[in-house]
Protein backbone atom coordinates (compact mmCIF):
# COMPACT_ATOMS: atom_id res chain seq x y z
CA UNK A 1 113.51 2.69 -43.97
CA UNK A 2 114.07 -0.80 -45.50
CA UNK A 3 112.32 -1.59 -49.01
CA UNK A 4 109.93 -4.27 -47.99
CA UNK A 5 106.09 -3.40 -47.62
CA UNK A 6 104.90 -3.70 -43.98
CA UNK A 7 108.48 -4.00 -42.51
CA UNK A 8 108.28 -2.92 -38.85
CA UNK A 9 104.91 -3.92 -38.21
CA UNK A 10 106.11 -7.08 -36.62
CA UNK A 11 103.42 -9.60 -38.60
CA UNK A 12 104.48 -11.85 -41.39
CA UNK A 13 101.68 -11.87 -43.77
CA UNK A 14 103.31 -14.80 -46.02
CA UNK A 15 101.43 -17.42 -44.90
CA UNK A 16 97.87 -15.66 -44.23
CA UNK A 17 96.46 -16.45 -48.15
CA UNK A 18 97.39 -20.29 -46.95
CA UNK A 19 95.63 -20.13 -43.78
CA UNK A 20 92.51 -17.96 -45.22
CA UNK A 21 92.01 -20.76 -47.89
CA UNK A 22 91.89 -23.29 -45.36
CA UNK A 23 89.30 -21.72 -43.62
CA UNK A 24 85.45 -23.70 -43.64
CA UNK A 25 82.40 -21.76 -44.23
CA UNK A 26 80.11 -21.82 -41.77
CA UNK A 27 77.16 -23.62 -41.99
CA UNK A 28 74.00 -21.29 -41.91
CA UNK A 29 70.24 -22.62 -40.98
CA UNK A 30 69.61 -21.96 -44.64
CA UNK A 31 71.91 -25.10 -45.50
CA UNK A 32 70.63 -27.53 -43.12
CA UNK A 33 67.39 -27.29 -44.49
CA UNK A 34 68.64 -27.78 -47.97
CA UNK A 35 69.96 -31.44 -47.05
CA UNK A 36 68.13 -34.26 -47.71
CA UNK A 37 64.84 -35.74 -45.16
CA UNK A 38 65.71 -38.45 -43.42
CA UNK A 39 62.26 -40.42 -41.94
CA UNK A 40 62.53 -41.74 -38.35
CA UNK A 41 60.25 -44.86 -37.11
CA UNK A 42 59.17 -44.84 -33.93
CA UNK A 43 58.21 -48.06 -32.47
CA UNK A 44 56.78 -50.93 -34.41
CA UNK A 45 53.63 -52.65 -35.81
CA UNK A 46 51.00 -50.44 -36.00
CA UNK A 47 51.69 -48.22 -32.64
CA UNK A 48 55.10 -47.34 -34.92
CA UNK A 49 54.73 -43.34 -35.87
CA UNK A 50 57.20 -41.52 -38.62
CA UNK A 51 59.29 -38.69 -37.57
CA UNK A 52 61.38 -36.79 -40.20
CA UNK A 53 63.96 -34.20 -39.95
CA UNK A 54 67.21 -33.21 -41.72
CA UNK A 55 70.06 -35.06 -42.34
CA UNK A 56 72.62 -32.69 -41.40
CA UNK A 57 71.13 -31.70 -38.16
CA UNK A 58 70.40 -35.30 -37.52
CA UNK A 59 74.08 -35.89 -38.17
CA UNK A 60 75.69 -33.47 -35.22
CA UNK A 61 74.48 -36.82 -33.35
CA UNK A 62 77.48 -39.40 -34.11
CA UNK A 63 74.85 -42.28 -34.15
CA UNK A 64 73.38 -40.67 -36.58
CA UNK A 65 76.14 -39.89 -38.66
CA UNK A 66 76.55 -43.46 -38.46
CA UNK A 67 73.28 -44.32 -39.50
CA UNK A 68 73.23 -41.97 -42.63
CA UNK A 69 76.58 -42.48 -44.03
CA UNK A 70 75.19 -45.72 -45.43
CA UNK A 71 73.06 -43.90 -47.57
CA UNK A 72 73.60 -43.53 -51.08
CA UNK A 73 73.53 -39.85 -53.14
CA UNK A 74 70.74 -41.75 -55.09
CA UNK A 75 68.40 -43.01 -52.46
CA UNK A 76 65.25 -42.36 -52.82
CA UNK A 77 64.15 -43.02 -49.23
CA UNK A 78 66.02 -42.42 -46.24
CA UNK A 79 64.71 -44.09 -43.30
CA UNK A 80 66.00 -45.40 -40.24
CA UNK A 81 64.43 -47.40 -37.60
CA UNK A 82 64.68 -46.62 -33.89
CA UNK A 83 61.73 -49.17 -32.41
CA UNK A 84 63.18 -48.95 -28.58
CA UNK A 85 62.80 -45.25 -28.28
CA UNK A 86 60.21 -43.36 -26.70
CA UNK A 87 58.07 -41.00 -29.18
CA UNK A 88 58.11 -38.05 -26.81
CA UNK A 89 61.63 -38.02 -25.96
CA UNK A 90 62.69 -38.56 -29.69
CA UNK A 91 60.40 -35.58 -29.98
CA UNK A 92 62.51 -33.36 -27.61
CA UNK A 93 65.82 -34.42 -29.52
CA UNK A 94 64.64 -33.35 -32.97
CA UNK A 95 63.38 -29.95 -30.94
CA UNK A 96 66.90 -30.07 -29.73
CA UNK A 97 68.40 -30.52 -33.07
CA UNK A 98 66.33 -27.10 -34.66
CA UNK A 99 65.96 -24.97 -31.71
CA UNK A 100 68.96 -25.61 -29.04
CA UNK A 101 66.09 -26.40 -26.67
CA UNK A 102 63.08 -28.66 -26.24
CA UNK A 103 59.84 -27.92 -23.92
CA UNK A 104 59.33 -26.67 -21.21
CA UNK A 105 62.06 -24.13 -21.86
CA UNK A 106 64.77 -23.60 -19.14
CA UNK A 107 64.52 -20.19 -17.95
CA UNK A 108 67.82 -18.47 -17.04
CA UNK A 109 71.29 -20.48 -16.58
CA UNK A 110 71.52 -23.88 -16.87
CA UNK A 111 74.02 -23.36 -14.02
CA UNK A 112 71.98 -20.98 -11.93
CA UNK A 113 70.56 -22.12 -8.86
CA UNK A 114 67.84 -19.27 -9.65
CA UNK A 115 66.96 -20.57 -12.92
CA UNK A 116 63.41 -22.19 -13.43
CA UNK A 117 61.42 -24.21 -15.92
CA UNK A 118 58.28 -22.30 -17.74
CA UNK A 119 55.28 -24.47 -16.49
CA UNK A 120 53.81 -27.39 -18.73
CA UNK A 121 50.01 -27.29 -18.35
CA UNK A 122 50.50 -31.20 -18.46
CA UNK A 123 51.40 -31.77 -15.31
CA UNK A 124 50.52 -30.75 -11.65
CA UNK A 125 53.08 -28.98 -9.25
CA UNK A 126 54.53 -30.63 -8.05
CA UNK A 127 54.13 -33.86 -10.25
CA UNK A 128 52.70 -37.14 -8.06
CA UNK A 129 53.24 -38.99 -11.44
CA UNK A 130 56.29 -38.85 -11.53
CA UNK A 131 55.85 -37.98 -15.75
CA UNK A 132 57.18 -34.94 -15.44
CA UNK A 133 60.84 -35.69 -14.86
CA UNK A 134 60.54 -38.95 -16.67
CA UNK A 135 60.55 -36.71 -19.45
CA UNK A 136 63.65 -35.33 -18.93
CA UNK A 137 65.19 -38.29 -17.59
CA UNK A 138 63.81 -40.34 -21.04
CA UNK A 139 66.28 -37.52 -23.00
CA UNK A 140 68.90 -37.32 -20.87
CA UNK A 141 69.24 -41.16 -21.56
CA UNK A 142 68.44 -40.73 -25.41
CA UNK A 143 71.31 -38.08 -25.32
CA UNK A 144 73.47 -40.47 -24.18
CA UNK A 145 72.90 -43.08 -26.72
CA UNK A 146 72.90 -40.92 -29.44
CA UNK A 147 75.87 -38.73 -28.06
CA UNK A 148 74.80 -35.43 -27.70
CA UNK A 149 76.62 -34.43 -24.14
CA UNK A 150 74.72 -30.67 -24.71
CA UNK A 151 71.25 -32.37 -24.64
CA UNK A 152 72.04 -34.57 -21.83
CA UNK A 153 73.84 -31.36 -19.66
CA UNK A 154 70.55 -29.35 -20.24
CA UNK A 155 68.43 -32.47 -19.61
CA UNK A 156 70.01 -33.31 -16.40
CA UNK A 157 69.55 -29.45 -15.41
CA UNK A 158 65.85 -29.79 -15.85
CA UNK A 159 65.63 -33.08 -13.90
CA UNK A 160 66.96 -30.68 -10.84
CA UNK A 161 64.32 -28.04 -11.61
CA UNK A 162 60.88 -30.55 -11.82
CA UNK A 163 59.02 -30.56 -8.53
CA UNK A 164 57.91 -33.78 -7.56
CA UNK A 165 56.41 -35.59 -4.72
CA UNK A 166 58.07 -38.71 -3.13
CA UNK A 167 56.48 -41.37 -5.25
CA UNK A 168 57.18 -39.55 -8.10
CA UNK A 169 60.61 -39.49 -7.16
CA UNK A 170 60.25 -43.08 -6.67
CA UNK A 171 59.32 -43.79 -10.19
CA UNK A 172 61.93 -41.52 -11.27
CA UNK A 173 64.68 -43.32 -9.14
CA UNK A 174 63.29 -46.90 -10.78
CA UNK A 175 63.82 -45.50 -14.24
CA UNK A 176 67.53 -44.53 -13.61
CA UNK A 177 68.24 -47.62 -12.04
CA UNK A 178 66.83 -49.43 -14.59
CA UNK A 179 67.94 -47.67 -17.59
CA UNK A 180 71.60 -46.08 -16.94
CA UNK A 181 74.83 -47.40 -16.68
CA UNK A 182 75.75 -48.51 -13.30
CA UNK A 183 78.82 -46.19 -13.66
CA UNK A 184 76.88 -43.22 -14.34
CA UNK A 185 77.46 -41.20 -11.35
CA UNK A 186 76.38 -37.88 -12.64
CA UNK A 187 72.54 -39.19 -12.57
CA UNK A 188 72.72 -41.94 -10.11
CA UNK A 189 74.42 -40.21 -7.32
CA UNK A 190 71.72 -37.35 -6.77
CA UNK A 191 69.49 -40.17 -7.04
CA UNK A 192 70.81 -41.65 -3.96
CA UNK A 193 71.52 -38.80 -2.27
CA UNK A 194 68.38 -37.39 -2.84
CA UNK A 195 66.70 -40.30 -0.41
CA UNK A 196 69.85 -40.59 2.04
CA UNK A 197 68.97 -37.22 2.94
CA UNK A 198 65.30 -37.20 3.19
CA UNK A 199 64.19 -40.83 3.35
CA UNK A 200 63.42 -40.55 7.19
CA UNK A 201 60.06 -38.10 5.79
CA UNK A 202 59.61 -39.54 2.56
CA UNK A 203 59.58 -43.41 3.21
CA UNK A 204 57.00 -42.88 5.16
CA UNK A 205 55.05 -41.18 2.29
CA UNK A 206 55.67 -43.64 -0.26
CA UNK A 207 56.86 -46.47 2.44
CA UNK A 208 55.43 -49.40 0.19
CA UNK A 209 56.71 -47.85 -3.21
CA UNK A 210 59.99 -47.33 -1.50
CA UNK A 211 60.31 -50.99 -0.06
CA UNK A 212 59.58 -52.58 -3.62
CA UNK A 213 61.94 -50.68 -4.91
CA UNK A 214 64.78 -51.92 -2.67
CA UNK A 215 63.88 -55.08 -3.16
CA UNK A 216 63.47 -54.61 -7.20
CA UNK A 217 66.87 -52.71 -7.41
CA UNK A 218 69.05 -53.76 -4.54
CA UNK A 219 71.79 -52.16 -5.54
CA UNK A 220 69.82 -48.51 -5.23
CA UNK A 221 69.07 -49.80 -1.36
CA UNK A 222 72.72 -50.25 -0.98
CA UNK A 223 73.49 -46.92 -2.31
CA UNK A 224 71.14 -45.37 0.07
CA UNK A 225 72.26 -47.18 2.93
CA UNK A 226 76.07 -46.39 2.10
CA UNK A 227 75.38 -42.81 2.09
CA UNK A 228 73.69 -42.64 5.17
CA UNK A 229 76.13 -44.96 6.76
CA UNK A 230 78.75 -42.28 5.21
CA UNK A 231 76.84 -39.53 6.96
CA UNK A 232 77.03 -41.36 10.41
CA UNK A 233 80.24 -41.66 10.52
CA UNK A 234 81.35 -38.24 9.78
CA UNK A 235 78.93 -36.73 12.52
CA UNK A 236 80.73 -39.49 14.90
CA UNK A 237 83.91 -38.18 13.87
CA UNK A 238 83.39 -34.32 13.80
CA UNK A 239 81.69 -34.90 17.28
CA UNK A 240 84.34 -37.19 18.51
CA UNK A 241 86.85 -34.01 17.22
CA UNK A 242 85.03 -31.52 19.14
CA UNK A 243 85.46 -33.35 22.18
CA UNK A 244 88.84 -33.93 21.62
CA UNK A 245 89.75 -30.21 21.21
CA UNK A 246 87.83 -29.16 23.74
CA UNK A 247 85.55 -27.21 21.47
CA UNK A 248 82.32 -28.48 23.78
CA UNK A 249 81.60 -31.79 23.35
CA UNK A 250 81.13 -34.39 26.18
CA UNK A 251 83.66 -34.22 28.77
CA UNK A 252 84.98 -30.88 27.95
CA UNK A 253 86.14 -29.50 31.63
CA UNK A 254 83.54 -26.91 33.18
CA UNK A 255 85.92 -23.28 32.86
CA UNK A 256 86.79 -22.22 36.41
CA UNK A 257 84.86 -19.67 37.91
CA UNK A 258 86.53 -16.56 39.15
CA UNK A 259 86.99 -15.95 42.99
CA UNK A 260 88.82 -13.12 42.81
């Protein structure tokens, strides 16, 4: 019966005007496209092509944030020159930016094994080109540079979900050891894998392909060769196990027959 309000309740509401006030609004769609248009060129000379989009979705990107914090309040232009990047893929990212996704959609779970892409009447199923997860692997790369590790996550879920024939997994492989970092395991290793596992079919479909690309990117024949090497050795030792334990490899004494 004491004569403070709210005794007993167990909550001290002294500091909640403090922490209200400190609170951010949240940003609604409404405000992004209120901020000012920033114009993107793509390439240079006369193949260049402008790109524009808004500056605060351009800026969730910390290159971009970058890039447009040297802009004044009273510019009357805001451009900013990308002439390495590919037009499509830049494409994707500004999809990205407005729409949490970029063509073909992802359809269910990026972590679902069930999950599929909606088809692209571009390309063929499976893809002999090899376009078709270029594409993806062109913005998982772009997501890296720009620093977007959402774009590159749903990217590199896409590049798993893109059927493809072996020399279009060759010109896939080529890219990625071309264009990622060497210590980029989370692309390169299925990369690898992918041929250590199946390169005793598919060399032989795309045997010359596959050959200059050993030869072009030696260190991509060397991570091949290390896996299967890897592989070897642990069927030498689980068999080598087995036969130690008695659980029917060679020499494993023939059980005695009854007589009785």
């Amino acid at each position: 019966m004491g004569d403070t309000e709210g005794a007993g309740t167990g909550v001290d509401e002294s500091g909640l005007q403090d922490i209200e006030a400190e609170l951010q609004p949240q940003k609604t769609f409404l405000d992004y496209l209120k901020s000012p248009i920033v114009e993107l060129t793509i390439g240079q000379g006369d193949g260049a092509t402008t790109l524009t989009a808004h500056q605060s979705l351009l800026t969730q990107s910390p290159y971009f944030r970058e890039a447009c914090s040297k802009f004044s309040d009273s510019a009357g232009r805001r451009v900013i020159d990308l002439p390495s990047e590919d037009l499509d893929a830049m494409g994707c990212f500004l999809e990205y930016l407005y729409t949490h996704e970029y063509f073909p959609r992802l359809i269910g779970p990026a972590n679902s094994a069930t999950s599929t892409l909606e088809p692209d009447p571009q390309f063929d199923i499976p893809d002999s080109t090899g376009n078709a997860i270029l594409r993806h692997a062109r913005v998982y790369t772009l997501a890296s540079r720009f620093g977007l590790p959402s774009l590159r996550s749903l990217a590199h879920a896409k590049i798993h979900r893109t059927e493809s024939t072996a020399k279009g997994e060759i010109a896939y492989a080529r890219y990625v050891y071309k264009e990622t970092d060497t210590a980029d395991a989370t692309i390169r290793k299925p990369v690898a894998a992918f041929w250590a596992n199946r390169s005793y079919v598919l060399r032989h479909e795309a045997e010359e392909e596959f050959r200059r690309m050993c030869l072009e990117y030696p260190q991509f024949g060397f991570d091949v060769l290390s896996l299967v090497l890897d592989e070897q050795e642990k069927r030498k030792a689980r068999a080598e196990g087995a036969a130690a334990g008695g659980g029917g490899g060679p020499g494993r004494k023939r059980a005695r027959m009854s007589t009785g």
